[in-house]
PDB file of N, CA and C in Angstrom:
ATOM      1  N   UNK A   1     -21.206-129.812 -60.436  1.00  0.00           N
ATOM      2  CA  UNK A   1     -20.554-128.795 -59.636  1.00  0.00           C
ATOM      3  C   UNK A   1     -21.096-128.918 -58.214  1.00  0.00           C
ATOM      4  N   UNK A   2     -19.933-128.875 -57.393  1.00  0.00           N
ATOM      5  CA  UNK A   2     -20.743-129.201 -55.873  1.00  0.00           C
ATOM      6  C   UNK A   2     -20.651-127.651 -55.186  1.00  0.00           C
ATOM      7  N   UNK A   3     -21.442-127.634 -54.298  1.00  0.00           N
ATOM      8  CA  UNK A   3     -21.974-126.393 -53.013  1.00  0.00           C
ATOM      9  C   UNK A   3     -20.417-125.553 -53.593  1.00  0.00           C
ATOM     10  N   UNK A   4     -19.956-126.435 -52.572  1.00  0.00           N
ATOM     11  CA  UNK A   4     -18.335-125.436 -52.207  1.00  0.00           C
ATOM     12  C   UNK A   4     -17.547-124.731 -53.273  1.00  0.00           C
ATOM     13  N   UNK A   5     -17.498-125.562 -55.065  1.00  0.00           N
ATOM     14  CA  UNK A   5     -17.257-124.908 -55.838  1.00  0.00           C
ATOM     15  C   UNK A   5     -18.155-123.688 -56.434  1.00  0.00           C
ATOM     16  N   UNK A   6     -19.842-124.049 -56.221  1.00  0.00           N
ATOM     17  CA  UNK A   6     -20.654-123.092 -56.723  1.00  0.00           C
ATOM     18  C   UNK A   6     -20.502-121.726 -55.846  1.00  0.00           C
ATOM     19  N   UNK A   7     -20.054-121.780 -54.499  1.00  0.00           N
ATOM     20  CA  UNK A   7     -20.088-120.933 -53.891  1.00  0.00           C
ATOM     21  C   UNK A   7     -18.897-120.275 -53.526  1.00  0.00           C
ATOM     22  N   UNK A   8     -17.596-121.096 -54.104  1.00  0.00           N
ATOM     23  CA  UNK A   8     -16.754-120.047 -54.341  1.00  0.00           C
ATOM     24  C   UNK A   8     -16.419-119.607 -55.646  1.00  0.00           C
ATOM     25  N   UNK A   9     -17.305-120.303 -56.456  1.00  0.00           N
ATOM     26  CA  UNK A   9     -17.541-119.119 -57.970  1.00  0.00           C
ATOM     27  C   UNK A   9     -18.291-118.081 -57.598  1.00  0.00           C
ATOM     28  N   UNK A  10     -19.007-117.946 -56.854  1.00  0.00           N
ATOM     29  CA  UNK A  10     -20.279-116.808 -56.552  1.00  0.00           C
ATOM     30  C   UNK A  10     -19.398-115.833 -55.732  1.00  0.00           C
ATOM     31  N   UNK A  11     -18.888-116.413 -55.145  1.00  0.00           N
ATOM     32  CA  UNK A  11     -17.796-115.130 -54.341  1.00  0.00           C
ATOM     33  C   UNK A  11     -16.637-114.720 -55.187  1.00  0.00           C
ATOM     34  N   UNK A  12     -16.149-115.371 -56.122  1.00  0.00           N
ATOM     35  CA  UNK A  12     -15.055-115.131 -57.054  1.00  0.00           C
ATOM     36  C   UNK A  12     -15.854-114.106 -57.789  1.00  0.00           C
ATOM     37  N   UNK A  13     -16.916-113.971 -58.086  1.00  0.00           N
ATOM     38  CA  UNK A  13     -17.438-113.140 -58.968  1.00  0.00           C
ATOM     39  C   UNK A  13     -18.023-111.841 -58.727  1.00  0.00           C
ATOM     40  N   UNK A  14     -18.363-111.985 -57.327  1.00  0.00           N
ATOM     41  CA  UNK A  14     -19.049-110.807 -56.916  1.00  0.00           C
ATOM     42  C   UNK A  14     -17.558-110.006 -56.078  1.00  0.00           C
ATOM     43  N   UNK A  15     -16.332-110.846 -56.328  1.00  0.00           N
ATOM     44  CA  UNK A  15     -14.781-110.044 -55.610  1.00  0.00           C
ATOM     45  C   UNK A  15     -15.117-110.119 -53.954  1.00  0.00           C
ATOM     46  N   UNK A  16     -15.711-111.266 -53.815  1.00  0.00           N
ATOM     47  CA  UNK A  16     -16.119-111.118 -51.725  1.00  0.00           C
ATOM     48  C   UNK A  16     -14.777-112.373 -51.364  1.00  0.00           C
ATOM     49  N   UNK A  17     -14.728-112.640 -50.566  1.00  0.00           N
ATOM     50  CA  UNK A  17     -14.188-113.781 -50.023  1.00  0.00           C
ATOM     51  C   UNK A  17     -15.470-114.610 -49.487  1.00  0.00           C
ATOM     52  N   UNK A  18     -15.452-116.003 -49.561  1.00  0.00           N
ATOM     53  CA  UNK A  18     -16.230-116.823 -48.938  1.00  0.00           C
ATOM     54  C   UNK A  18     -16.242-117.103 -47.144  1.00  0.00           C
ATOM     55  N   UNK A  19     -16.940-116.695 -46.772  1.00  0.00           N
ATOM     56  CA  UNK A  19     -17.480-115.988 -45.483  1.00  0.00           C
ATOM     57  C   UNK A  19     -17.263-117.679 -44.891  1.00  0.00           C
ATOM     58  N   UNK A  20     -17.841-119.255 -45.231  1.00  0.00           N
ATOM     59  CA  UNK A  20     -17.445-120.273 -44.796  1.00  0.00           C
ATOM     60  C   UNK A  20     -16.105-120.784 -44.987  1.00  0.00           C
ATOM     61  N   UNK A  21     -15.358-121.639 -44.623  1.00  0.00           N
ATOM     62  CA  UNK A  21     -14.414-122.159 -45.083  1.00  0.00           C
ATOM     63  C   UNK A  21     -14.969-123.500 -46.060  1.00  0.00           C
ATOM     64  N   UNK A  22     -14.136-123.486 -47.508  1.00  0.00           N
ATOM     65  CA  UNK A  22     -14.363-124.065 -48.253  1.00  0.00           C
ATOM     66  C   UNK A  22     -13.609-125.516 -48.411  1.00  0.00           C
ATOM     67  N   UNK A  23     -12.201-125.194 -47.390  1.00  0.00           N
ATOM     68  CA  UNK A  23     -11.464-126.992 -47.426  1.00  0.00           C
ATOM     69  C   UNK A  23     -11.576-127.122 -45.820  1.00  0.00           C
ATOM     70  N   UNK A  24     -11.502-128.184 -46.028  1.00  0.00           N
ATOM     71  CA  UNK A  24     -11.257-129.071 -44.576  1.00  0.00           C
ATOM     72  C   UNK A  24     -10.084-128.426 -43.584  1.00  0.00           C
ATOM     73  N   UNK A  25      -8.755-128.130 -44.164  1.00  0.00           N
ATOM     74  CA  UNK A  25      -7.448-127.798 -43.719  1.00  0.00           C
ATOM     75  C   UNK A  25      -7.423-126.089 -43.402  1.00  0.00           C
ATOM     76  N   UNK A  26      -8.830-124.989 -44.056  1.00  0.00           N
ATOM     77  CA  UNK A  26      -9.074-123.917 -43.687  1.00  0.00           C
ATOM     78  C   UNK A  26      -9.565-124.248 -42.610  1.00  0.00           C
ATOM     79  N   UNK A  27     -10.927-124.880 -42.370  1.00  0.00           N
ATOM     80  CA  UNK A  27     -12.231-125.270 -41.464  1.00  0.00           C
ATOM     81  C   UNK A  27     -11.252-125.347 -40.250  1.00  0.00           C
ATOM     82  N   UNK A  28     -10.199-126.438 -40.068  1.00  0.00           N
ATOM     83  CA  UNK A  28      -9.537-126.488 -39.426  1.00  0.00           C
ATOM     84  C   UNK A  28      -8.484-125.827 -38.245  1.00  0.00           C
ATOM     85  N   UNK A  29      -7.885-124.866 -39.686  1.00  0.00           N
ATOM     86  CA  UNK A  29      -7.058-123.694 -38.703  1.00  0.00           C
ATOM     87  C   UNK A  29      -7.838-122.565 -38.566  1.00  0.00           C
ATOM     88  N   UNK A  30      -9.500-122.340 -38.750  1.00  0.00           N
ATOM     89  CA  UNK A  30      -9.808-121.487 -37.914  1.00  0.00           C
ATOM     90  C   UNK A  30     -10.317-121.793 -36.757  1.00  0.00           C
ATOM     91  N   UNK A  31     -10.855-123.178 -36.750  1.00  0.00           N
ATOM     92  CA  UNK A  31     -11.267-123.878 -35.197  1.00  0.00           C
ATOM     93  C   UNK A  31     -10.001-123.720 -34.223  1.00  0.00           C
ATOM     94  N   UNK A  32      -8.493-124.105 -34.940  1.00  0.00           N
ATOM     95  CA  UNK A  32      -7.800-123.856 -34.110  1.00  0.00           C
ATOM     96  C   UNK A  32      -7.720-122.474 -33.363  1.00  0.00           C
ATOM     97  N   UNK A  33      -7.694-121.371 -34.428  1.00  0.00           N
ATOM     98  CA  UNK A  33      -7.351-119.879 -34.156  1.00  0.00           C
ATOM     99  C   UNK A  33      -8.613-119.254 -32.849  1.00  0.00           C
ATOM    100  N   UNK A  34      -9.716-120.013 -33.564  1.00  0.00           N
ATOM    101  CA  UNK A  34     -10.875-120.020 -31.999  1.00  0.00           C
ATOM    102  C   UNK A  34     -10.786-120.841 -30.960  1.00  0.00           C
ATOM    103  N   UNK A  35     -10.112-121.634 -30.915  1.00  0.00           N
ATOM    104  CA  UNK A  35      -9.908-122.376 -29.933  1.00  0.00           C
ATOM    105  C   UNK A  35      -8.927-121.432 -28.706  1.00  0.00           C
ATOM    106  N   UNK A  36      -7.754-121.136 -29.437  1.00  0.00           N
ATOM    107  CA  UNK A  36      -6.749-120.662 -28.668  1.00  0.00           C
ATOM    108  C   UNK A  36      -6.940-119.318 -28.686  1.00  0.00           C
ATOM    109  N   UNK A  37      -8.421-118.343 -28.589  1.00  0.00           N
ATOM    110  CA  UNK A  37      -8.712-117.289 -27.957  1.00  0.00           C
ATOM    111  C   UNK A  37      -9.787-117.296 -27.103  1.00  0.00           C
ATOM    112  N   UNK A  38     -10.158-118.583 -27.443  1.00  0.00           N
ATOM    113  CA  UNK A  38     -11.468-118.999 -26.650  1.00  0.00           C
ATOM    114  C   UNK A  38     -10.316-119.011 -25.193  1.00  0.00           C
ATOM    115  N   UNK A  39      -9.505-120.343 -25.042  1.00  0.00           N
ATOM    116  CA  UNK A  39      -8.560-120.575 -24.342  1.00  0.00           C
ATOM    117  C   UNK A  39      -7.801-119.711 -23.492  1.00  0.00           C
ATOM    118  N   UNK A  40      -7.839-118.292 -24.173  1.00  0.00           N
ATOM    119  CA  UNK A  40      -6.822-117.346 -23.835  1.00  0.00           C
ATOM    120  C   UNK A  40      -7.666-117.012 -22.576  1.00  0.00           C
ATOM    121  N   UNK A  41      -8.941-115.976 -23.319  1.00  0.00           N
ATOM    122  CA  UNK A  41     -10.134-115.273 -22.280  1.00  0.00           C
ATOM    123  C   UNK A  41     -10.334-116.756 -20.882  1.00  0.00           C
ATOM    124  N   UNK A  42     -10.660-117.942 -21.057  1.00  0.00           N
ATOM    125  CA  UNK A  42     -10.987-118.290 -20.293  1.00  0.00           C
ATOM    126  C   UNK A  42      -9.838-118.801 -19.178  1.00  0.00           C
ATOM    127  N   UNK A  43      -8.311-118.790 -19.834  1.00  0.00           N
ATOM    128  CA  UNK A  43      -7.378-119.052 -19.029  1.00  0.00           C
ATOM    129  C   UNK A  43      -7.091-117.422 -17.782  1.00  0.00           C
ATOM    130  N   UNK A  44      -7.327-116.489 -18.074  1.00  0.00           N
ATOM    131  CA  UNK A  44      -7.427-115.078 -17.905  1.00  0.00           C
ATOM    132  C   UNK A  44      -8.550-114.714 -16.893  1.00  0.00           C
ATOM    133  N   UNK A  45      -9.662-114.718 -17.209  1.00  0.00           N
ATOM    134  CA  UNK A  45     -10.742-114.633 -16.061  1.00  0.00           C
ATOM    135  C   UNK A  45     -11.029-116.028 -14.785  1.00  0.00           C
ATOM    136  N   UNK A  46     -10.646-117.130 -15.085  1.00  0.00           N
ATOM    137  CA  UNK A  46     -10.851-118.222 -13.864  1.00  0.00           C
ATOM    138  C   UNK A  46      -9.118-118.098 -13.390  1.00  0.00           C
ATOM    139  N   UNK A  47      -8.013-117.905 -13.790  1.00  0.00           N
ATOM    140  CA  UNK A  47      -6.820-117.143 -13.183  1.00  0.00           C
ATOM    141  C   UNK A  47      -7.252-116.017 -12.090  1.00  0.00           C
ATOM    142  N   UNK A  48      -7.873-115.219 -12.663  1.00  0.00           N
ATOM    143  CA  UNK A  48      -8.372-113.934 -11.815  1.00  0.00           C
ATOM    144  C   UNK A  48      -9.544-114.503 -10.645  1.00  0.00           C
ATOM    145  N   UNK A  49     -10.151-114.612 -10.804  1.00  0.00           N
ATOM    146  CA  UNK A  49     -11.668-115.324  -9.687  1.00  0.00           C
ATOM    147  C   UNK A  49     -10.379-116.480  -9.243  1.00  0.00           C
ATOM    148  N   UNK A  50      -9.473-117.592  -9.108  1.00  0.00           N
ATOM    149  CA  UNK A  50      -8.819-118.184  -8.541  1.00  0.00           C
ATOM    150  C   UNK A  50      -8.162-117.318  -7.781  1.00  0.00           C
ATOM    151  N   UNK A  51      -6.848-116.799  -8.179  1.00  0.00           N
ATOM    152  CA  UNK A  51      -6.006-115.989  -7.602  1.00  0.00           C
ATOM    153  C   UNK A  51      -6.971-115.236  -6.120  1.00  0.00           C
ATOM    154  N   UNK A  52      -7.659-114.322  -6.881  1.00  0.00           N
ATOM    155  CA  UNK A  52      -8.436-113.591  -5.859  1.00  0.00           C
ATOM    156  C   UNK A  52      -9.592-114.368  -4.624  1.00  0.00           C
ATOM    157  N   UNK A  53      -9.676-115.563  -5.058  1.00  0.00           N
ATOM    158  CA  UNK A  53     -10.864-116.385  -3.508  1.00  0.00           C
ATOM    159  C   UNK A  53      -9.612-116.774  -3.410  1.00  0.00           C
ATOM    160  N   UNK A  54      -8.053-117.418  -3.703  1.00  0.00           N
ATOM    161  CA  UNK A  54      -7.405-118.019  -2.898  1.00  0.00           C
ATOM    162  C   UNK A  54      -6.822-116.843  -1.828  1.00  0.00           C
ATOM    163  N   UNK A  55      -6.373-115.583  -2.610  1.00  0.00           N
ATOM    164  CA  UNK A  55      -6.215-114.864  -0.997  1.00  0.00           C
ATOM    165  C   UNK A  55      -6.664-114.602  -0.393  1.00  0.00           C
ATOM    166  N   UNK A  56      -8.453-114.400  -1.088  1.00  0.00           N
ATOM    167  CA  UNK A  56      -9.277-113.809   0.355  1.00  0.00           C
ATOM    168  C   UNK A  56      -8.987-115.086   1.323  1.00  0.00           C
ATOM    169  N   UNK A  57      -9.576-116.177   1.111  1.00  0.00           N
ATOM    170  CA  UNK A  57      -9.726-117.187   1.905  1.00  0.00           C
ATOM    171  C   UNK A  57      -8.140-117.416   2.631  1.00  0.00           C
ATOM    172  N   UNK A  58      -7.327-117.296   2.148  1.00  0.00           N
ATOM    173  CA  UNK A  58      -6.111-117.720   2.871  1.00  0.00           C
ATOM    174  C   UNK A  58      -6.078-116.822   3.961  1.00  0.00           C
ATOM    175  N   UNK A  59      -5.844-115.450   3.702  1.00  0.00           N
ATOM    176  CA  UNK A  59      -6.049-114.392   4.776  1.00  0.00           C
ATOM    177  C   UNK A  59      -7.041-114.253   5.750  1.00  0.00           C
ATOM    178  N   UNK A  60      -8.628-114.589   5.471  1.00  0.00           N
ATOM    179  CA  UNK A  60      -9.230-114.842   6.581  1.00  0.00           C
ATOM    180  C   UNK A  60      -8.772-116.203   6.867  1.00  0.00           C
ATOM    181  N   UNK A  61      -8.521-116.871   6.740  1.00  0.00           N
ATOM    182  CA  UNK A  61      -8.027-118.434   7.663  1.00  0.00           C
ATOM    183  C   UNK A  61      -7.015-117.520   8.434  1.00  0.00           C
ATOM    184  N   UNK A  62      -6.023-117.140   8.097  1.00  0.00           N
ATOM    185  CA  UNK A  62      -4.552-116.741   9.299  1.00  0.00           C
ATOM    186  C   UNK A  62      -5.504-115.571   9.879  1.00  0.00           C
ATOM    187  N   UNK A  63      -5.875-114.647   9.864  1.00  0.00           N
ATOM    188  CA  UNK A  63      -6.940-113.965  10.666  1.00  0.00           C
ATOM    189  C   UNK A  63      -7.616-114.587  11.628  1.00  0.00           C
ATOM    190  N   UNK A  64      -8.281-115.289  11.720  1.00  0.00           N
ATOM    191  CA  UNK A  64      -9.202-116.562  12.555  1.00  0.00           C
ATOM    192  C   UNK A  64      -8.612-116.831  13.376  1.00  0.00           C
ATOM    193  N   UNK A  65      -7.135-117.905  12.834  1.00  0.00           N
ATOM    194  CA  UNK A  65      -6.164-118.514  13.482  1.00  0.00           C
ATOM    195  C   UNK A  65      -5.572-117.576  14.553  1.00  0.00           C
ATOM    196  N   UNK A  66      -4.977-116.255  13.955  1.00  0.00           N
ATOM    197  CA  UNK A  66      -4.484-115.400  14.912  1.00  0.00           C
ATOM    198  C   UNK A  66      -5.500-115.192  15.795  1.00  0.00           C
ATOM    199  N   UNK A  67      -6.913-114.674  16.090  1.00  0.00           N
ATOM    200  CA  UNK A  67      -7.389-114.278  16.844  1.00  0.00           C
ATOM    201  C   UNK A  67      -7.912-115.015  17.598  1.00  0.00           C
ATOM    202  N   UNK A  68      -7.891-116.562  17.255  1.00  0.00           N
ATOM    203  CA  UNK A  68      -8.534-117.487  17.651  1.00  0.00           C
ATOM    204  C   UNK A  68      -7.317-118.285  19.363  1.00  0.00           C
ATOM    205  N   UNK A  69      -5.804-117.939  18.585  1.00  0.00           N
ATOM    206  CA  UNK A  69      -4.889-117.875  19.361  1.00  0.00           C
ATOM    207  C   UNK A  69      -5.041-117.377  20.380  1.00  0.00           C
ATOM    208  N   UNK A  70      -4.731-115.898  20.117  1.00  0.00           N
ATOM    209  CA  UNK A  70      -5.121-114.920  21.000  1.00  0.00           C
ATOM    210  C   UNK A  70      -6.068-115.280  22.524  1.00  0.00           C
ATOM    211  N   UNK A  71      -7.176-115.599  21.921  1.00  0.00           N
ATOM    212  CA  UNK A  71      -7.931-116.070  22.892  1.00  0.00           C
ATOM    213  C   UNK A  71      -8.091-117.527  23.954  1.00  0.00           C
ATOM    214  N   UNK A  72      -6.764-117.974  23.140  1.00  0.00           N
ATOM    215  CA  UNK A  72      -6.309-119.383  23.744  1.00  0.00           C
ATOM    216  C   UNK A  72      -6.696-120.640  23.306  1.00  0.00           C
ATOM    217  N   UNK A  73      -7.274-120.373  22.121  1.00  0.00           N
ATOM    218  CA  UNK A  73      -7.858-121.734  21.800  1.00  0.00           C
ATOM    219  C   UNK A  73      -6.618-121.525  20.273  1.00  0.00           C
ATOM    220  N   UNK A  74      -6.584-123.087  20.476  1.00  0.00           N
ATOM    221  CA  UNK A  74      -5.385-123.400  19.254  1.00  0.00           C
ATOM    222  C   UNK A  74      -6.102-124.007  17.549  1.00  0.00           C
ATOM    223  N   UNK A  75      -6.329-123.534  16.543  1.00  0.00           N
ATOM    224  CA  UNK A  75      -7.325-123.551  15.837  1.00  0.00           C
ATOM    225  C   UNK A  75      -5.981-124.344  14.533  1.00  0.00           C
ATOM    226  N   UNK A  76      -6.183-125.575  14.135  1.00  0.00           N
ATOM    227  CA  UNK A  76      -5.137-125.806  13.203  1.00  0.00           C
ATOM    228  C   UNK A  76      -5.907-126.055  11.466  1.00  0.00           C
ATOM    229  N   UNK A  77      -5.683-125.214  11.020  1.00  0.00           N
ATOM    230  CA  UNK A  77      -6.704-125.703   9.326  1.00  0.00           C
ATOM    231  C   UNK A  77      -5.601-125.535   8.454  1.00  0.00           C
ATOM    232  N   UNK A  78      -4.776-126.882   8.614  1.00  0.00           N
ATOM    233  CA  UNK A  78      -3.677-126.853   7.423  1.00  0.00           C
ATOM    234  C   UNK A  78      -4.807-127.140   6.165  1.00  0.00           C
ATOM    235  N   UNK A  79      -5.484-128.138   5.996  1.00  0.00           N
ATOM    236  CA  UNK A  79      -6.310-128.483   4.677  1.00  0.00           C
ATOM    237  C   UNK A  79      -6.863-126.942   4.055  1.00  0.00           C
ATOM    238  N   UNK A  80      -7.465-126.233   4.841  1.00  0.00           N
ATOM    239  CA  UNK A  80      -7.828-125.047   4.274  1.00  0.00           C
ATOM    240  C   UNK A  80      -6.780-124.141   3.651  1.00  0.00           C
ATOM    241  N   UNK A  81      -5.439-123.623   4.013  1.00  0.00           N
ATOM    242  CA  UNK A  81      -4.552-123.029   3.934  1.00  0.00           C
ATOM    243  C   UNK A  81      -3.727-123.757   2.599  1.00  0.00           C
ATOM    244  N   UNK A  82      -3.311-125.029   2.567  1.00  0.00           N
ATOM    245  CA  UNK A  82      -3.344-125.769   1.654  1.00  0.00           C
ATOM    246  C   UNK A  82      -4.376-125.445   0.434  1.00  0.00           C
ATOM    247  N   UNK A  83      -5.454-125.431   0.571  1.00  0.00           N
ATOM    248  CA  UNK A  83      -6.289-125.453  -0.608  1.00  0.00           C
ATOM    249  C   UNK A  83      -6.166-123.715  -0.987  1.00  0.00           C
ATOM    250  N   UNK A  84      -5.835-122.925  -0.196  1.00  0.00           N
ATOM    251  CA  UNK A  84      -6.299-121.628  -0.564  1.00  0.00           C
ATOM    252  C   UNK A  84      -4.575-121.097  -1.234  1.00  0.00           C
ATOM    253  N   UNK A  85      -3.850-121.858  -0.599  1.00  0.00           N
ATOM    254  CA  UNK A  85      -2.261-121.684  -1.115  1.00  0.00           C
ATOM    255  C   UNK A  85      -2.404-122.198  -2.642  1.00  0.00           C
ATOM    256  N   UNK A  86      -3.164-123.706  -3.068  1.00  0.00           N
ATOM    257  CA  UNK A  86      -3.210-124.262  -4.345  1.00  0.00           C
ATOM    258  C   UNK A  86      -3.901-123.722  -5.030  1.00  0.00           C
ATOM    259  N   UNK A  87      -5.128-122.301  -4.539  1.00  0.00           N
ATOM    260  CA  UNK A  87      -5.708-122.192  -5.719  1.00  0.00           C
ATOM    261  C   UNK A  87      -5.170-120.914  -6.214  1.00  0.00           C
ATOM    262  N   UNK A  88      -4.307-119.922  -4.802  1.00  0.00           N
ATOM    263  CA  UNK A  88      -3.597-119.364  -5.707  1.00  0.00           C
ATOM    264  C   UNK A  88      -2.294-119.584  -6.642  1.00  0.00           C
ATOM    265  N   UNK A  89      -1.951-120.538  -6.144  1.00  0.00           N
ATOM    266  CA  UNK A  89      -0.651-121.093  -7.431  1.00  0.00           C
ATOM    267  C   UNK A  89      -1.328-121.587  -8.925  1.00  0.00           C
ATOM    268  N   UNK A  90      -2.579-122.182  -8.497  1.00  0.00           N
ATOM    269  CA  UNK A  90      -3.352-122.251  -9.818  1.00  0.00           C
ATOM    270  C   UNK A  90      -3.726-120.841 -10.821  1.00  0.00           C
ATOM    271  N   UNK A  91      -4.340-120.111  -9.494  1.00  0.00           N
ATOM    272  CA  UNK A  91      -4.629-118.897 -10.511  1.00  0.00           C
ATOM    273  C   UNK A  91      -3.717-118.327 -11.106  1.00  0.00           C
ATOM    274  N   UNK A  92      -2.121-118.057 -10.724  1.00  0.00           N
ATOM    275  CA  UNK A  92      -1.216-117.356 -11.011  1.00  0.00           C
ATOM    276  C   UNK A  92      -0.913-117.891 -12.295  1.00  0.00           C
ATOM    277  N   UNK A  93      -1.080-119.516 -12.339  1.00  0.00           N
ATOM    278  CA  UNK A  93      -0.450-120.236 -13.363  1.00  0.00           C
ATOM    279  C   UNK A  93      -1.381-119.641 -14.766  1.00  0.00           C
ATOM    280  N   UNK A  94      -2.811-120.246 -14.451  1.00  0.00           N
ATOM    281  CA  UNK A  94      -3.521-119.430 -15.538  1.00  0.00           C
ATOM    282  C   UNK A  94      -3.483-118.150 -16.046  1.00  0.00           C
ATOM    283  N   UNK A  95      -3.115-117.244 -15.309  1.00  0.00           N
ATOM    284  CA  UNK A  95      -3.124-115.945 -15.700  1.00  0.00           C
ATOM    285  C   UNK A  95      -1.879-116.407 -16.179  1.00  0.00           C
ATOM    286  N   UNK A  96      -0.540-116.584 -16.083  1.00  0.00           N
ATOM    287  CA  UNK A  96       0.473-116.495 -16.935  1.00  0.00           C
ATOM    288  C   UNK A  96       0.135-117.012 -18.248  1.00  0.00           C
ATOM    289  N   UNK A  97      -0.585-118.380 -18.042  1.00  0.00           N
ATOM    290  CA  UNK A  97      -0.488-118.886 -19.617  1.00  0.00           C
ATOM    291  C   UNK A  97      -1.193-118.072 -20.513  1.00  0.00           C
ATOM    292  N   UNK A  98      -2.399-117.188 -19.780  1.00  0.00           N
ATOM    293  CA  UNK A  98      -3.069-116.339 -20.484  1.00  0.00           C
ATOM    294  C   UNK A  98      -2.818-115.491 -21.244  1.00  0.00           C
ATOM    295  N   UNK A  99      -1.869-115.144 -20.363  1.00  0.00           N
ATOM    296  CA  UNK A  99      -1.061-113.901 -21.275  1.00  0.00           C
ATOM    297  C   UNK A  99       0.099-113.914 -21.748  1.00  0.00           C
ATOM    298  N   UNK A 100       0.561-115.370 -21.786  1.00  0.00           N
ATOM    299  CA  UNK A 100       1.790-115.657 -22.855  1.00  0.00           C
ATOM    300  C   UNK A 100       1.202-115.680 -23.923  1.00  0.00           C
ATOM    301  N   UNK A 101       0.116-116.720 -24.166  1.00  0.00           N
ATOM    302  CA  UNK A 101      -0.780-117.170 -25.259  1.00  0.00           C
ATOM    303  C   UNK A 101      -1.229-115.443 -26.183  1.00  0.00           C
TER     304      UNK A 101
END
């Protein structure tokens, strides 16, 4: 008699369910079922911290720019505006999948 049968006679008997998974194809779909809440939370909070540094940062860049105008000097940070535009399209994206999932 091996582990896995002795120990789901021991749970058959005492009326528990076996607290490990006993086949491969259980083991399996609960790694999956943790996987894709693990997935969820972490698609959900780096969505949020993205979303939110891409607008701060986008908004102080056009802030700068405007005042920097203002004063006559011509200040051009497409790369920055760019990156702060991509990380909020990133964050938005994560938070959606987050909460489709």
């Amino acid at each position: 008699m091996g582990f896995d049968d002795l120990a789901r006679h021991m749970a058959s008997r005492d009326g528990k369910a076996t607290a490990a998974p006993t086949d491969a194809n259980d083991f399996l779909h609960r790694a999956a079922e943790d996987n894709r809440r693990i997935d969820r939370r972490n698609n959900l909070i780096l969505g949020t911290i993205l979303l939110v540094a891409g607008l701060i940062v986008g908004v102080l860049m056009v802030v700068i720019m405007i005042q920097a105008a203002a004063s006559g000097v011509f200040v051009r940070w497409i790369g920055g505006l760019f990156g702060a535009g991509a990380a909020v399209g990133i964050g938005a994206t994560r938070i959606w999948r987050g909460l489709r999932s």
